[in-house]
Protein backbone atom coordinates (compact mmCIF):
# COMPACT_ATOMS: atom_id res chain seq x y z
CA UNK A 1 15.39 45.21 -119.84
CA UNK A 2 15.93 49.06 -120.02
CA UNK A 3 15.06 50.04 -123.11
CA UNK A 4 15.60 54.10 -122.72
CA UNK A 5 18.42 54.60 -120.97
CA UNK A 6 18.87 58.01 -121.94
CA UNK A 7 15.98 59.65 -120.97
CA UNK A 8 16.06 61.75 -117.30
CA UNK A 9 13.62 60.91 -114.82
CA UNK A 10 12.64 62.90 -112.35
CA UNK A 11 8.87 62.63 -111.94
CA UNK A 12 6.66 59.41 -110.81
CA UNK A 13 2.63 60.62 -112.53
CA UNK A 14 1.41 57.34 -110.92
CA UNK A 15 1.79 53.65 -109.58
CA UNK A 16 0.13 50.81 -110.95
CA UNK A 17 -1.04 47.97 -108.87
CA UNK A 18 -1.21 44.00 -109.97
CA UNK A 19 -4.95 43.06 -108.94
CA UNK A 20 -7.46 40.23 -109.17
CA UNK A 21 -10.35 42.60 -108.72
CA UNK A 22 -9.55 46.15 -110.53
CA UNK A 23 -12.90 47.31 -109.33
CA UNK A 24 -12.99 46.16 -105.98
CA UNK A 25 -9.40 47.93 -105.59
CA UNK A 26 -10.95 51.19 -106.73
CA UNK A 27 -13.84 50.76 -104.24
CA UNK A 28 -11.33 49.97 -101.55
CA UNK A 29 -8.62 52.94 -102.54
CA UNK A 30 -11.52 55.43 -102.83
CA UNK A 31 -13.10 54.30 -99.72
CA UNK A 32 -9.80 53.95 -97.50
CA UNK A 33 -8.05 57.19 -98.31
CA UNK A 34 -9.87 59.05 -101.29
CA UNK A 35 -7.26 57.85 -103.53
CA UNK A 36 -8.13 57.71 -107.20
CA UNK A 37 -5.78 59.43 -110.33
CA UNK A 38 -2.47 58.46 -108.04
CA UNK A 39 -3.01 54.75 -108.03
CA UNK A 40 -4.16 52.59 -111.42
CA UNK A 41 -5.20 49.06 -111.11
CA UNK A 42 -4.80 46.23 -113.88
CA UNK A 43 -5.92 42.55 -113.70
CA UNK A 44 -3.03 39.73 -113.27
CA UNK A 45 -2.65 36.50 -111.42
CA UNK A 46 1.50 36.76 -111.35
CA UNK A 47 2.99 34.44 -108.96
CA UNK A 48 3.92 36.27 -105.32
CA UNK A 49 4.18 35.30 -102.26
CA UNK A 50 5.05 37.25 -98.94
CA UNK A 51 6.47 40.77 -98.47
CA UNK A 52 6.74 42.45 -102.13
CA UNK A 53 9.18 44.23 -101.43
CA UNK A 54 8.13 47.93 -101.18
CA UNK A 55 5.41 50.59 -99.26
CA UNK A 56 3.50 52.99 -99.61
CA UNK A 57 2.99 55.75 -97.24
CA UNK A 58 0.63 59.11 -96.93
CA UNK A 59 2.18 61.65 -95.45
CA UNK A 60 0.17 63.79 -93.22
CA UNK A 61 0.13 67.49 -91.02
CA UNK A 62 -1.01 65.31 -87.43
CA UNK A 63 -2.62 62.88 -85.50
CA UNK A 64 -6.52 62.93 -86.11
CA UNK A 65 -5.75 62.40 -89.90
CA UNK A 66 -3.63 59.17 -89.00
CA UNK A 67 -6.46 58.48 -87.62
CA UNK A 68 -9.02 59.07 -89.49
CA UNK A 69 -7.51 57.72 -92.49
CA UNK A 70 -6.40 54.28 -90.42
CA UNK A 71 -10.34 54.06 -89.31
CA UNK A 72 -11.35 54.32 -92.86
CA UNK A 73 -8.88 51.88 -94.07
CA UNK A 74 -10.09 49.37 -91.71
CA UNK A 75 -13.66 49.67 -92.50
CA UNK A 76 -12.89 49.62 -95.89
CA UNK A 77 -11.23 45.89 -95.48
CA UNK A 78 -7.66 46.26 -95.09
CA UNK A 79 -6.00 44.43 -92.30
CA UNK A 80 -4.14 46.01 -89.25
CA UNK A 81 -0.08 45.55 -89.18
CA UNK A 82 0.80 48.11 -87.19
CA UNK A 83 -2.12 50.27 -85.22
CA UNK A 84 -1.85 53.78 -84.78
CA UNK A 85 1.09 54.83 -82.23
CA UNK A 86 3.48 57.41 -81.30
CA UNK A 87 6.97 57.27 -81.13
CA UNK A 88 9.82 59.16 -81.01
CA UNK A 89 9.21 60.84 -84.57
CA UNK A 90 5.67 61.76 -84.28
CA UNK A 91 2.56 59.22 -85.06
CA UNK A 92 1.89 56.40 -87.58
CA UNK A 93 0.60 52.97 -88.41
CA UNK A 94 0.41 50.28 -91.31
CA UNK A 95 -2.06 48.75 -92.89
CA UNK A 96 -2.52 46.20 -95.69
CA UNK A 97 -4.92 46.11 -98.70
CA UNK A 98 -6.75 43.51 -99.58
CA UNK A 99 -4.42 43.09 -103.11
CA UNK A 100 -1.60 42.90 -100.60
CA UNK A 101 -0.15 45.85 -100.97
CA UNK A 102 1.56 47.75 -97.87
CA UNK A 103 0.78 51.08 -96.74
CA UNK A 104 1.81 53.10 -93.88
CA UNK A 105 0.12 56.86 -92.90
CA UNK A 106 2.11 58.55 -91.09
CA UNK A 107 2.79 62.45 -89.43
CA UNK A 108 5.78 63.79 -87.82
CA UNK A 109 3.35 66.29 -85.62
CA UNK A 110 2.71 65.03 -82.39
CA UNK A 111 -0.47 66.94 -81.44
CA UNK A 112 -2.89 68.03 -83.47
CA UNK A 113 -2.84 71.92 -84.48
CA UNK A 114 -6.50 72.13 -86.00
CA UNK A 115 -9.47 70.16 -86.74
CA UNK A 116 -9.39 67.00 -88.02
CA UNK A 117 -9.37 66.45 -91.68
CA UNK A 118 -8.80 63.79 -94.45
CA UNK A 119 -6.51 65.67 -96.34
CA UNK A 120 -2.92 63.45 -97.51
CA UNK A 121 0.69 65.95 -98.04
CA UNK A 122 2.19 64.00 -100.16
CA UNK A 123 2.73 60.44 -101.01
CA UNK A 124 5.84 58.35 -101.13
CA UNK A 125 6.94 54.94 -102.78
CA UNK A 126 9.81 53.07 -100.67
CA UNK A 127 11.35 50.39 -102.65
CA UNK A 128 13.01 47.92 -100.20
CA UNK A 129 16.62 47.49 -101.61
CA UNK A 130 19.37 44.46 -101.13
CA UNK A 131 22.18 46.49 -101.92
CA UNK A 132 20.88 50.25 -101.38
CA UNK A 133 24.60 51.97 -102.81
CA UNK A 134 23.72 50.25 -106.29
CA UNK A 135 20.22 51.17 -106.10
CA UNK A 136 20.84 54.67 -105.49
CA UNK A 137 23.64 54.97 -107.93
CA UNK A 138 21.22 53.60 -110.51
CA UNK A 139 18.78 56.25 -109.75
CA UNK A 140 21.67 58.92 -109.36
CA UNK A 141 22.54 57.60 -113.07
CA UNK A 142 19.18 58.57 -114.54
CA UNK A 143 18.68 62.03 -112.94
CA UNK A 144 17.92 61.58 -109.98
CA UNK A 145 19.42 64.15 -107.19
CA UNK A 146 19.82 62.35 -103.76
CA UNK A 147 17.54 64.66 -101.02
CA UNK A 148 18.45 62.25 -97.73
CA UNK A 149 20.96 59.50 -97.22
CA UNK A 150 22.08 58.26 -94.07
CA UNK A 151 22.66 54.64 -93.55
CA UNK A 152 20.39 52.16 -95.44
CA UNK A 153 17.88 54.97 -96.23
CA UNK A 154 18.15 57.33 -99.20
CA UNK A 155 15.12 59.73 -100.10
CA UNK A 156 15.18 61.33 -103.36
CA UNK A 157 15.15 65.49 -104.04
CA UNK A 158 11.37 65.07 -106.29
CA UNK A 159 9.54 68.42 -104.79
CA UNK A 160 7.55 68.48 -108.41
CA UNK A 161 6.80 65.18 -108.37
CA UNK A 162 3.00 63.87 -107.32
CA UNK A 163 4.67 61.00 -105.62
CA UNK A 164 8.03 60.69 -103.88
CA UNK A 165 10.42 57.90 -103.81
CA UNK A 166 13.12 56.38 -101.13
CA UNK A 167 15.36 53.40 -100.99
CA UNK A 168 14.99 51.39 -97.41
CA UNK A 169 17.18 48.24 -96.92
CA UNK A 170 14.42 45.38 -97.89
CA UNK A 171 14.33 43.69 -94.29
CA UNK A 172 14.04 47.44 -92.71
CA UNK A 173 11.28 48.45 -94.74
CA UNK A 174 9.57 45.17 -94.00
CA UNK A 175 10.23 45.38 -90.34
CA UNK A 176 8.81 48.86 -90.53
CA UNK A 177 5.52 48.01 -91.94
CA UNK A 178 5.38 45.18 -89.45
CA UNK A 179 6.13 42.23 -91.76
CA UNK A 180 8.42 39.28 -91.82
CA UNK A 181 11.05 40.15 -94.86
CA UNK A 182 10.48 37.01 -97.10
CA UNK A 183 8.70 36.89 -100.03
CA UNK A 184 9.08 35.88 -103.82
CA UNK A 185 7.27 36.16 -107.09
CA UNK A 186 6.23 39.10 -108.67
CA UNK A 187 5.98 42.61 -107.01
CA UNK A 188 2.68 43.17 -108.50
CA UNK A 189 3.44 46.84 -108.81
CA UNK A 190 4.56 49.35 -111.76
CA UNK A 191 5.62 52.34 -111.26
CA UNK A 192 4.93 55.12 -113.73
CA UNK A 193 7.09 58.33 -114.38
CA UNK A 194 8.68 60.36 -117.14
CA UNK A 195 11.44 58.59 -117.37
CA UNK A 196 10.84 55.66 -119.98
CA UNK A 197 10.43 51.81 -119.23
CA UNK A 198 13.14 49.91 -116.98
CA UNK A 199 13.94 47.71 -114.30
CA UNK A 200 15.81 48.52 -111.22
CA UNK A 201 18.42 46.48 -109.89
CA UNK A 202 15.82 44.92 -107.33
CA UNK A 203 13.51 43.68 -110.47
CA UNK A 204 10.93 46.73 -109.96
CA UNK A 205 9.19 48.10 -113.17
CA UNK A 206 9.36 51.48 -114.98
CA UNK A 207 6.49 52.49 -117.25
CA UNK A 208 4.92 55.79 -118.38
CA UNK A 209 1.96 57.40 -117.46
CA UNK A 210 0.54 56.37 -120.68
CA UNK A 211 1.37 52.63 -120.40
């Protein structure tokens, strides 16, 4: 139910996953990609099955840090969906976590311009919409201003924010990470930003960085 409808968002402080194992997903976030204040773990058993419905995705400045963090990611137990290739925007892969969630690291550079490093630009949360007009007008509705839209992609203007968000069609995003598009239950994810607790019209959570 939203509960604050009038308060602006414009910021996500953090994303909370569903997990069985709260510590193991630290060890694995820490080890993987040197993740820690950005993603928040909390113990639940909710029913899910399938694709959940969104990804994750660390954006990078080239190739050896694709790399690099892919390698990692694999040692660290996650399971290969996509392995590291180019294409015709620049280089990427997707992995998946052992709590099941999706993410992709990715770099629009093509060659690498220095040595190789660890080091993630930004990250981004793409919530797989059924109808992505209603989804974006819901987000348009409580502040959000529209960066990208072309098609059944819309990426939102949140420069200040530690974490940016996009709207993919649901069966893109899931053919994108390399995964068949079904799925039900829960989507064992929360995400948490300034702008009070909600739902969106695809069922996905709304907290605050205190919550």
């Amino acid at each position: 139910m939203n509960t604050t409808d009038t308060i602006t968002l414009s910021s996500i402080d953090s994303i909370t996953l569903d997990v069985a194992d709260p510590e193991a997903a630290r060890r694995f976030y820490a080890d993987a990609f040197g993740l820690t204040s950005q993603v928040r773990f909390r113990a639940a058993d909710a029913a899910t099955s399938g694709f959940r419905g969104f990804t994750l995705s660390l954006i990078v400045s080239q190739p050896s840090t694709v790399q690099s963090l892919f390698d990692s990611a694999v040692a660290a137990g996650a399971t290969v969906l996509k392995p590291v290739d180019k294409s015709m925007w620049g280089v990427g892969c997707s992995v998946q976590a052992p709590d099941g969630a999706i993410w992709k690291i990715a770099t629009s550079a093509k060659k690498d311009t220095g040595p190789a490093t660890r080091e993630i630009d930004s990250i981004v949360l793409l919530l797989g919409a059924e109808d992505v007009g209603a989804s974006k007008r819901f987000y348009v509705d409580r502040g959000l201003a529209v960066g990208k839209s072309f098609g059944s992609y819309v990426d939102f203007d949140m420069k200040a924010s530690p974490i940016g968000l996009g709207l993919y069609k649901r069966r893109a995003l899931a053919k994108d990470a390399g995964v068949a598009p079904e799925g039900t239950g829960s989507h064992r994810i929360q995400v948490n930003g300034d702008g009070g607790s909600f739902a969106d019209p695809d069922g996905f959570v709304w907290g605050t960085a205190a919550d």
